[in-house]
Protein backbone atom coordinates (compact mmCIF):
# COMPACT_ATOMS: atom_id res chain seq x y z
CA UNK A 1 17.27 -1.24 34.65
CA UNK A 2 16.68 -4.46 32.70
CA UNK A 3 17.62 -7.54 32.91
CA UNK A 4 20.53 -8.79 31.39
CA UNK A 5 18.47 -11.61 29.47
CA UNK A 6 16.28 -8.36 27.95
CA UNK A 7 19.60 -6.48 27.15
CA UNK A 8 21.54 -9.29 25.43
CA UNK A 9 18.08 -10.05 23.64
CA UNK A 10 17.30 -6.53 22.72
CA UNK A 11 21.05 -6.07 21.07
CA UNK A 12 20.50 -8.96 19.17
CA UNK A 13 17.39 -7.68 18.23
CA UNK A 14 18.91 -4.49 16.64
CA UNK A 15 21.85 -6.01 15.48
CA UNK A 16 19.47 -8.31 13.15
CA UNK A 17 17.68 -5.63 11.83
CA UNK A 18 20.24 -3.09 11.30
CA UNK A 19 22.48 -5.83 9.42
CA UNK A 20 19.51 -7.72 7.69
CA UNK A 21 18.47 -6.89 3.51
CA UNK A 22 15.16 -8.83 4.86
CA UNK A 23 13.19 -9.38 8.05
CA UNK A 24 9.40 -10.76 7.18
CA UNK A 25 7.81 -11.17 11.32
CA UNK A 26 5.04 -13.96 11.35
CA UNK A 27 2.54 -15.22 13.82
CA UNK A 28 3.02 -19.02 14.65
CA UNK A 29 0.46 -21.09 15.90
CA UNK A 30 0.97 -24.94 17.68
CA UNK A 31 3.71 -25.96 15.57
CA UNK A 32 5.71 -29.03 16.67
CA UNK A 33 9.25 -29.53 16.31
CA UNK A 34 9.35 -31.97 13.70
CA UNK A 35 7.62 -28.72 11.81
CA UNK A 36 10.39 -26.28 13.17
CA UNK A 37 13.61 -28.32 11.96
CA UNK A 38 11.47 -29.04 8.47
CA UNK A 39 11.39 -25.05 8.48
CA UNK A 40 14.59 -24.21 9.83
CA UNK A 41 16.11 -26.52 7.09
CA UNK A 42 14.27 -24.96 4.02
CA UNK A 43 14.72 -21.53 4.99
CA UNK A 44 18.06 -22.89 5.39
CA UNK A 45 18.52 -23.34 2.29
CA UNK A 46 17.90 -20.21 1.13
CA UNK A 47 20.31 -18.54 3.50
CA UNK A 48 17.29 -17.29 5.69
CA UNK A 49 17.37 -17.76 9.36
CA UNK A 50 14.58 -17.69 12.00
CA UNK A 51 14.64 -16.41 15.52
CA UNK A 52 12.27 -15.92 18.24
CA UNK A 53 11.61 -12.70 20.57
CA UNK A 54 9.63 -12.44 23.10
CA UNK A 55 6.93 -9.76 22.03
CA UNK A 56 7.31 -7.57 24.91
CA UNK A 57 10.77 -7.21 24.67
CA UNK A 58 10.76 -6.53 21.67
CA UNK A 59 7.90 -4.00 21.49
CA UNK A 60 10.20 -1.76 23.67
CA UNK A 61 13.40 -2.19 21.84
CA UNK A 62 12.21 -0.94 18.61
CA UNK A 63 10.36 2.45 20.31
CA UNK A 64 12.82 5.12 19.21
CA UNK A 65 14.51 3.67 16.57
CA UNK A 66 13.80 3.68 12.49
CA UNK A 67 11.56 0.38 13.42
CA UNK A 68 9.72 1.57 15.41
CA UNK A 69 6.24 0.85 13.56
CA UNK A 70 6.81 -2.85 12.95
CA UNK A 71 7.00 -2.87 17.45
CA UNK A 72 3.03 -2.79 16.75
CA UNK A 73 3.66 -6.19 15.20
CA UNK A 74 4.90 -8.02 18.05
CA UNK A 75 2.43 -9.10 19.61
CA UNK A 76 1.25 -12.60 20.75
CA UNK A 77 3.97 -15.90 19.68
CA UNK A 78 5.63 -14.35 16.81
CA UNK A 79 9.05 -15.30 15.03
CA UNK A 80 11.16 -13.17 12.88
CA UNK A 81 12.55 -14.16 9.51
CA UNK A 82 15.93 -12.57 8.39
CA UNK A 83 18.66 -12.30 5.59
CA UNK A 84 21.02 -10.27 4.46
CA UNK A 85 20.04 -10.74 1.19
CA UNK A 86 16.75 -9.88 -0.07
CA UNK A 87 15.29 -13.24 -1.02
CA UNK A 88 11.40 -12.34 -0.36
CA UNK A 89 10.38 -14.46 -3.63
CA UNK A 90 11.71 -17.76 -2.24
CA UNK A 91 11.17 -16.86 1.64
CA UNK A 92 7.57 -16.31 0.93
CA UNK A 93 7.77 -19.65 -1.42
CA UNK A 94 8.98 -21.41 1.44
CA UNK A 95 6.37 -20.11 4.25
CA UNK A 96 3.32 -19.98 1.61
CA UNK A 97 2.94 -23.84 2.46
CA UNK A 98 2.88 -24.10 6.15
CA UNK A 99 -0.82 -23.08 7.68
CA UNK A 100 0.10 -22.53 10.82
CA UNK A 101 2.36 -19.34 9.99
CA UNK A 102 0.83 -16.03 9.22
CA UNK A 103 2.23 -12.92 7.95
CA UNK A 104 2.17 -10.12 10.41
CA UNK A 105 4.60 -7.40 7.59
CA UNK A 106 7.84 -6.91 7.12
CA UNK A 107 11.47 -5.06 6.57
CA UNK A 108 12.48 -5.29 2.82
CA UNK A 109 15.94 -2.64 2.62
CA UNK A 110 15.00 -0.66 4.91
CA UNK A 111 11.33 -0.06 3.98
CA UNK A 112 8.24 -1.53 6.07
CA UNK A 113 6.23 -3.41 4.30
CA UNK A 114 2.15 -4.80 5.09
CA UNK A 115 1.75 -9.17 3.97
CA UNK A 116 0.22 -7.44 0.64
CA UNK A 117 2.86 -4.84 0.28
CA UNK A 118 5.21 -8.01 0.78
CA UNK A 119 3.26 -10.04 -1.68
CA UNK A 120 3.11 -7.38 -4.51
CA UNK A 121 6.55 -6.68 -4.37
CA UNK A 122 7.50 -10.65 -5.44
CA UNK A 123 5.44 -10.03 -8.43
CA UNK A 124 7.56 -6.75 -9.30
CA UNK A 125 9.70 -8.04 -12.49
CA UNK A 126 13.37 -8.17 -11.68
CA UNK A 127 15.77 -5.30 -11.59
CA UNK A 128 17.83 -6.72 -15.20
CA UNK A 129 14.44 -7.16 -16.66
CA UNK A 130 13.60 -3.63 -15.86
CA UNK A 131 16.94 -2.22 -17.46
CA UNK A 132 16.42 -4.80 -20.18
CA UNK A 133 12.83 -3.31 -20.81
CA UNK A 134 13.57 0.77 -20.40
CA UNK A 135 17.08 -0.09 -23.09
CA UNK A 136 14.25 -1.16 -25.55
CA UNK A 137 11.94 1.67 -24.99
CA UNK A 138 14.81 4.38 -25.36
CA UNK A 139 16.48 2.40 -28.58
CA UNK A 140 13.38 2.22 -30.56
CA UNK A 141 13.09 5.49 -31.46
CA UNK A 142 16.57 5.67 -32.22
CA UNK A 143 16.31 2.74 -34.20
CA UNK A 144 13.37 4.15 -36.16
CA UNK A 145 14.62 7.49 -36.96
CA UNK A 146 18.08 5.95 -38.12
CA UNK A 147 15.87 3.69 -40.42
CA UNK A 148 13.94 6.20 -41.76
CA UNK A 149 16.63 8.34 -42.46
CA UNK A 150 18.13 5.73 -44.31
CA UNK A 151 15.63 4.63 -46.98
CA UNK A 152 15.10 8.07 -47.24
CA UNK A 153 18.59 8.46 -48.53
CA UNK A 154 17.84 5.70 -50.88
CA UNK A 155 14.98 6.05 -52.23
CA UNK A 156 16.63 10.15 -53.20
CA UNK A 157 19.63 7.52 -55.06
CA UNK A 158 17.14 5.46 -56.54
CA UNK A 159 15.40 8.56 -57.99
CA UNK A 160 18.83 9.90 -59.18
CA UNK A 161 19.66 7.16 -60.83
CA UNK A 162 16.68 7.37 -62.82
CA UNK A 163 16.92 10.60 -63.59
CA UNK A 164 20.14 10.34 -65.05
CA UNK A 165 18.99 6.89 -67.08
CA UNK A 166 16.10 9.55 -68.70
């Protein structure tokens, strides 16, 4: 039976990634403290929070679950990133500066992501500009057959009206 440190730090565990929009899990390397409040206060910011599991732990909490592949992740000093909103854009902002953190993948809605699957979906335009875009695309032919139609019609009145000058 485990411990009760690995139980209360497993349920946390699954509580964070069953409740989070966004969890990005990166590899840190020798950073000081003066480094982790700087971090803590940025991310902050944003309304992302940081956390950190110990990889073991949390190898075998996520075996059997939906998460299950991003267990492979864990592995060496590792902290996980989390919101419940999906900021990626300014989390990966935020993180792009420091050297000593490293992108190990990620949990974007529900959907595992690799550090390039991660990347390329910041550069994805935004949902309003997608609706704004496909509104144009389905309007312009509308738009076009409306204005043919029309000087169509007057072009016929024009000729009419000559017609009946003659």
């Amino acid at each position: 039976m485990p411990s009760l440190k690995k139980q209360i730090v497993s349920a946390e565990l699954k509580d964070i990634l069953q409740h989070s929009q966004l969890a990005v899990l990166y590899h840190y390397n020798d950073l000081s403290v003066q480094e982790w409040d700087s971090l803590r206060l940025k991310l902050g910011a944003k309304g992302v929070k940081l956390k950190i599991f110990p990889s073991k732990v949390s190898a075998k909490v996520l075996k059997g679950t939906k998460y299950e592949n991003m267990g492979s992740l864990f592995t060496g000093p590792s902290v996980l990133v989390f919101s419940e909103s999906p900021v990626l854009s300014d989390l990966l902002t935020v993180t792009k500066g420091e050297k000593k953190l490293m992108v190990l993948g990620g949990l974007l809605e529900n959907q595992l992501f690799t550090p390039k699957g991660l990347d390329s979906y910041t550069k994805l335009p935004s949902l309003e500009a997608t609706r704004q875009e496909l509104v144009g695309i389905l309007s312009h032919p509308q738009t076009a057959l409306s204005s043919l139609l029309q000087s169509s019609a007057a072009r016929l009145s024009h000729m009419l009206n000559q017609i009946s000058k003659n």
